[in-house]
N, C-alpha and C. Protein backbone atom coordinates (compact mmCIF):
# COMPACT_ATOMS: atom_id res chain seq x y z
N UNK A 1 81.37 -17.76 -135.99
CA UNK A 1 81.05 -18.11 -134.62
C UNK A 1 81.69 -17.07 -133.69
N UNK A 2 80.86 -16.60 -132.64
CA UNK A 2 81.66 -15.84 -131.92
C UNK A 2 81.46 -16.02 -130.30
N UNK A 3 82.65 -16.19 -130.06
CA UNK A 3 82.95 -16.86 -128.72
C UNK A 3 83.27 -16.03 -127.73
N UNK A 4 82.33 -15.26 -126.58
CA UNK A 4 82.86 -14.51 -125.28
C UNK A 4 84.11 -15.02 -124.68
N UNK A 5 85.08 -13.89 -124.18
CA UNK A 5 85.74 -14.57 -123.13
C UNK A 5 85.09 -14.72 -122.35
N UNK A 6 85.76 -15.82 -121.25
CA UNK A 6 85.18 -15.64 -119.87
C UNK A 6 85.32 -15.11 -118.68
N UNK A 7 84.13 -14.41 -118.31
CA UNK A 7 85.10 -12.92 -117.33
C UNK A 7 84.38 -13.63 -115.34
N UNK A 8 85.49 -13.56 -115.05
CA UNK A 8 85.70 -14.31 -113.50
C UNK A 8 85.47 -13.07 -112.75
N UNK A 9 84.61 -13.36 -111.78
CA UNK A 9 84.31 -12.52 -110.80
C UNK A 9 84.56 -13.31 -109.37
N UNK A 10 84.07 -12.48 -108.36
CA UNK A 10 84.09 -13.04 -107.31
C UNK A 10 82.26 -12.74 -106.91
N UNK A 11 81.69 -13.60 -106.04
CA UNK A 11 80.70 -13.59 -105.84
C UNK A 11 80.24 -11.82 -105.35
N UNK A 12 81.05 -11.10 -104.84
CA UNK A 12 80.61 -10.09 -104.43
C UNK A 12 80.83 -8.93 -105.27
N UNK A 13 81.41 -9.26 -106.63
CA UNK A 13 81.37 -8.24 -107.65
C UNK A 13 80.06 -8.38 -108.30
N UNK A 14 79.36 -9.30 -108.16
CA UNK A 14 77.85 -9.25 -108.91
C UNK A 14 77.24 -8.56 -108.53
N UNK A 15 76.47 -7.53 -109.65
CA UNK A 15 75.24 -6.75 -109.43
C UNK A 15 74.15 -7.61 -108.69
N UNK A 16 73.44 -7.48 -108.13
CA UNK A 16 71.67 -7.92 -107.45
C UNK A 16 71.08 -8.53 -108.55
N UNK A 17 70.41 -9.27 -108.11
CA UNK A 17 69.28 -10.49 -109.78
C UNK A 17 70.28 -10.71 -111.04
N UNK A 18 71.82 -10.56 -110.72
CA UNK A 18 72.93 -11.37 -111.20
C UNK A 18 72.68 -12.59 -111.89
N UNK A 19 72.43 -13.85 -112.51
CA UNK A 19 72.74 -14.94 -112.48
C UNK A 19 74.44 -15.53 -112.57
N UNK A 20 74.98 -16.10 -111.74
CA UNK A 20 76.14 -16.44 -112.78
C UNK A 20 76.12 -18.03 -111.93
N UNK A 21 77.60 -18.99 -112.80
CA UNK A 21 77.72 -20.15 -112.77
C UNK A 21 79.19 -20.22 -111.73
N UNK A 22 79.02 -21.17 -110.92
CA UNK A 22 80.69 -21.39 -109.55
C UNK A 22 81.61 -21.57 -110.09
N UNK A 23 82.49 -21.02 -110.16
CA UNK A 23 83.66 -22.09 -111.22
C UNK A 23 84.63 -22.67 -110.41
N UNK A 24 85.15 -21.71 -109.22
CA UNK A 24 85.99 -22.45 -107.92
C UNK A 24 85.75 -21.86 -106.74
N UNK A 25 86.06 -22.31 -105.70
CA UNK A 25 85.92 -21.61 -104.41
C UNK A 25 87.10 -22.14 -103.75
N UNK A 26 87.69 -20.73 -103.16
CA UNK A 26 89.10 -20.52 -102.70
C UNK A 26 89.10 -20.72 -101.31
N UNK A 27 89.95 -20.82 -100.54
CA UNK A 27 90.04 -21.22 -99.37
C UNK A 27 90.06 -22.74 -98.59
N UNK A 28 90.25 -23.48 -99.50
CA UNK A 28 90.34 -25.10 -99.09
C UNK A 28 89.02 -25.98 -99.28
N UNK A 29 89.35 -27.12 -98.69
CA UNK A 29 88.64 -27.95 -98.41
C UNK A 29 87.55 -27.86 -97.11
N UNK A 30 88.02 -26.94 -96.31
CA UNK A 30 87.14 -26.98 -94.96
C UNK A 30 85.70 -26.05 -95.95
N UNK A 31 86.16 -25.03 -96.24
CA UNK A 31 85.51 -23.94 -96.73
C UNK A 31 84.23 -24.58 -97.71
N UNK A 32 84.62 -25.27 -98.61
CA UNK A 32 84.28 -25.99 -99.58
C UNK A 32 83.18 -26.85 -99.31
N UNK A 33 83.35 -27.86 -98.21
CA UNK A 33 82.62 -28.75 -97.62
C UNK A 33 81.19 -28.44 -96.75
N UNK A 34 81.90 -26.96 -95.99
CA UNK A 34 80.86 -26.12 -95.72
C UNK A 34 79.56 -25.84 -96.39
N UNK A 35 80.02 -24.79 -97.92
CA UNK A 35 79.28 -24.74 -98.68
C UNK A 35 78.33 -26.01 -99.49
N UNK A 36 79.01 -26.73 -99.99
CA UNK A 36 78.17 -28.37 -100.31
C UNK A 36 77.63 -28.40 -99.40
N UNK A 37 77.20 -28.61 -97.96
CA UNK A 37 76.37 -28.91 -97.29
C UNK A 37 75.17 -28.19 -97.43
N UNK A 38 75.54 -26.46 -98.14
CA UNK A 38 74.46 -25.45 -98.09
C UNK A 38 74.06 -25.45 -99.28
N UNK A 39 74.47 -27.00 -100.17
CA UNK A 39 73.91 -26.28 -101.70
C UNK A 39 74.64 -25.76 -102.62
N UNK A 40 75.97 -25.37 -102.67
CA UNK A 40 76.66 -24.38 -103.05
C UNK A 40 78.23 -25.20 -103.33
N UNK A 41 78.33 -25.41 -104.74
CA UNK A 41 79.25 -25.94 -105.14
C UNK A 41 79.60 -25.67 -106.74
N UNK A 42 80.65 -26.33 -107.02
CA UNK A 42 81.00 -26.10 -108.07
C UNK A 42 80.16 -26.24 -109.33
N UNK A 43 80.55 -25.49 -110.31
CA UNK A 43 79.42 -26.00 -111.32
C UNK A 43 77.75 -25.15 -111.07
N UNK A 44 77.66 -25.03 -110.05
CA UNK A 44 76.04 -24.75 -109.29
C UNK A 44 76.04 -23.34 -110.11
N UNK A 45 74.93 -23.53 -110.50
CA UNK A 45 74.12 -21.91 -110.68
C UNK A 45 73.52 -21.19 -109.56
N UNK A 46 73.45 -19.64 -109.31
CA UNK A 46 73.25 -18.95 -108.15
C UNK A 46 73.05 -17.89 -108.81
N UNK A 47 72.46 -17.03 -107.92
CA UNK A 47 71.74 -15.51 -108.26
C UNK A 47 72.34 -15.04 -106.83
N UNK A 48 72.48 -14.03 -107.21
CA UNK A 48 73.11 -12.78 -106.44
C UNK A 48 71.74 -11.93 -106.18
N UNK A 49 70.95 -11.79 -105.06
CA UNK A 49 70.01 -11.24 -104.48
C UNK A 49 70.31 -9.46 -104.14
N UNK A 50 71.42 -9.54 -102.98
CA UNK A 50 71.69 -8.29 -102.10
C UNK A 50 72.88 -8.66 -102.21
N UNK A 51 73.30 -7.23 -101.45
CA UNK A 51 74.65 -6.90 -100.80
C UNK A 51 74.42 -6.14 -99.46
N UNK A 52 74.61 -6.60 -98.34
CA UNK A 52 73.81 -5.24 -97.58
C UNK A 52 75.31 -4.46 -96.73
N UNK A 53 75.17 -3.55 -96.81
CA UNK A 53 76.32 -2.86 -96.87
C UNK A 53 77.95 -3.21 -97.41
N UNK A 54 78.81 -2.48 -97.16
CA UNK A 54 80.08 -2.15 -97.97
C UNK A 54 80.70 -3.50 -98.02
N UNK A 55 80.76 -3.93 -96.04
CA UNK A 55 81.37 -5.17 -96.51
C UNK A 55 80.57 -6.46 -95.24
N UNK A 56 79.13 -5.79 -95.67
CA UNK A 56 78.00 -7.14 -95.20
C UNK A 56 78.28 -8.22 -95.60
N UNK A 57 77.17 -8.83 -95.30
CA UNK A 57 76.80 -10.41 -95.80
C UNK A 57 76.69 -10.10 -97.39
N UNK A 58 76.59 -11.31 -97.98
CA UNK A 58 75.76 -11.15 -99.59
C UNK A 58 74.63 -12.08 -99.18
N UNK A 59 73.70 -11.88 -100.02
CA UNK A 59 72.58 -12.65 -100.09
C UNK A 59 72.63 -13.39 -101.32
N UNK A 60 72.75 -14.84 -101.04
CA UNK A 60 72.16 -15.74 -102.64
C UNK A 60 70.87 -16.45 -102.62
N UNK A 61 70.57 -17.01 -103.89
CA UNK A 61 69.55 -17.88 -104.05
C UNK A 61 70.20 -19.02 -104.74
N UNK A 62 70.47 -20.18 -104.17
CA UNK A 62 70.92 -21.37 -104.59
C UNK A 62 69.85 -22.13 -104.75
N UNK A 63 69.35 -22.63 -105.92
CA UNK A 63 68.37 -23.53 -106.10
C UNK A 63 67.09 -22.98 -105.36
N UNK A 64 66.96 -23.34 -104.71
CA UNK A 64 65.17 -23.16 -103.98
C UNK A 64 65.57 -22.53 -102.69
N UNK A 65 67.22 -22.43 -101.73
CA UNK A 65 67.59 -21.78 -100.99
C UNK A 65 68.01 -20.47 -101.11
N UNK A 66 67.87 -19.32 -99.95
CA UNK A 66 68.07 -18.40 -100.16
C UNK A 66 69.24 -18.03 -98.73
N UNK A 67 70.80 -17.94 -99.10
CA UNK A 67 71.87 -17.77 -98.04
C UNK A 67 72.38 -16.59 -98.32
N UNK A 68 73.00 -16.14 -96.83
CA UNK A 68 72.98 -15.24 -96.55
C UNK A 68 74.85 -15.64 -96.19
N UNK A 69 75.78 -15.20 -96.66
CA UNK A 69 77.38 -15.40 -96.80
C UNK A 69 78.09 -14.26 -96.68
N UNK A 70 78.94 -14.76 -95.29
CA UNK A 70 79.87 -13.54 -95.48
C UNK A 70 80.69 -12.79 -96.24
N UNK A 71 81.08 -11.58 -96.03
CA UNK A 71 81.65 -10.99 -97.43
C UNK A 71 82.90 -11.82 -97.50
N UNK A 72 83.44 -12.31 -96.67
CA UNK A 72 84.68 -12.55 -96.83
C UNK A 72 84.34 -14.60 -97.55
N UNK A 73 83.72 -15.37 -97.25
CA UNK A 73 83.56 -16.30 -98.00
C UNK A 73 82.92 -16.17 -99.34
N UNK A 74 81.77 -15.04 -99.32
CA UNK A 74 81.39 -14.46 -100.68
C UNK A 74 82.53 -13.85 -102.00
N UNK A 75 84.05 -13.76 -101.15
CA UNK A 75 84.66 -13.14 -101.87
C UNK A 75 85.69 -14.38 -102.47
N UNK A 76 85.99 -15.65 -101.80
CA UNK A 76 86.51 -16.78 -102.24
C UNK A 76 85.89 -17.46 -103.00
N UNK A 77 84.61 -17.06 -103.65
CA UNK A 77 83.47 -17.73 -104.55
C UNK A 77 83.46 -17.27 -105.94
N UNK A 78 84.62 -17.81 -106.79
CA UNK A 78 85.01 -17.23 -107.97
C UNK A 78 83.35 -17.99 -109.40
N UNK A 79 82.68 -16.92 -109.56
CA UNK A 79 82.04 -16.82 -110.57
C UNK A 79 82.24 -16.66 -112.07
N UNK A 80 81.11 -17.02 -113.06
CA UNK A 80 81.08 -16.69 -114.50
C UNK A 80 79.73 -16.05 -114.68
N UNK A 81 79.42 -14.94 -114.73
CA UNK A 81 78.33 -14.24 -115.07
C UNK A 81 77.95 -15.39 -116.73
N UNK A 82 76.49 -15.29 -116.52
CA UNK A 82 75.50 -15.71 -117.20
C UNK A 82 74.59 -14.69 -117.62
């Protein structure tokens, strides 16, 4: 049997048409609550669309939504590439 580690990113280290899985999101509870409202929670699967410049927005696709997140909340969005 052979078992990957699991390698943690932050939402804005993903390449474009990325898939990966949420594993935590940093910055509290305010932050957090935010995102659940947009779809975007733990556990959730997401695709990494864009990056538009160095330290733009990111672009995701959450489910059937497509958000547009600052780099700096994009960067408290600890991922597992899929």
């Amino acid at each position: 049997m052979n078992i990957k580690p699991m390698k943690k990113n932050s939402l804005v280290q993903l390449r474009a048409d990325e898939k990966a899985r949420i594993l935590e999101i940093l910055g509290g509870s305010n932050l957090e609550s935010k995102l659940l409202s947009m779809g975007v929670y733990k556990g959730k699967q997401v695709t990494k669309l864009r990056h538009i410049g160095l330290k733009g927005p990111v672009v995701i696709k959450s489910g059937r939504s497509i958000l547009a997140l600052g780099h700096s909340v994009a960067e408290k969005i600890i991922v597992e590439k899929e």
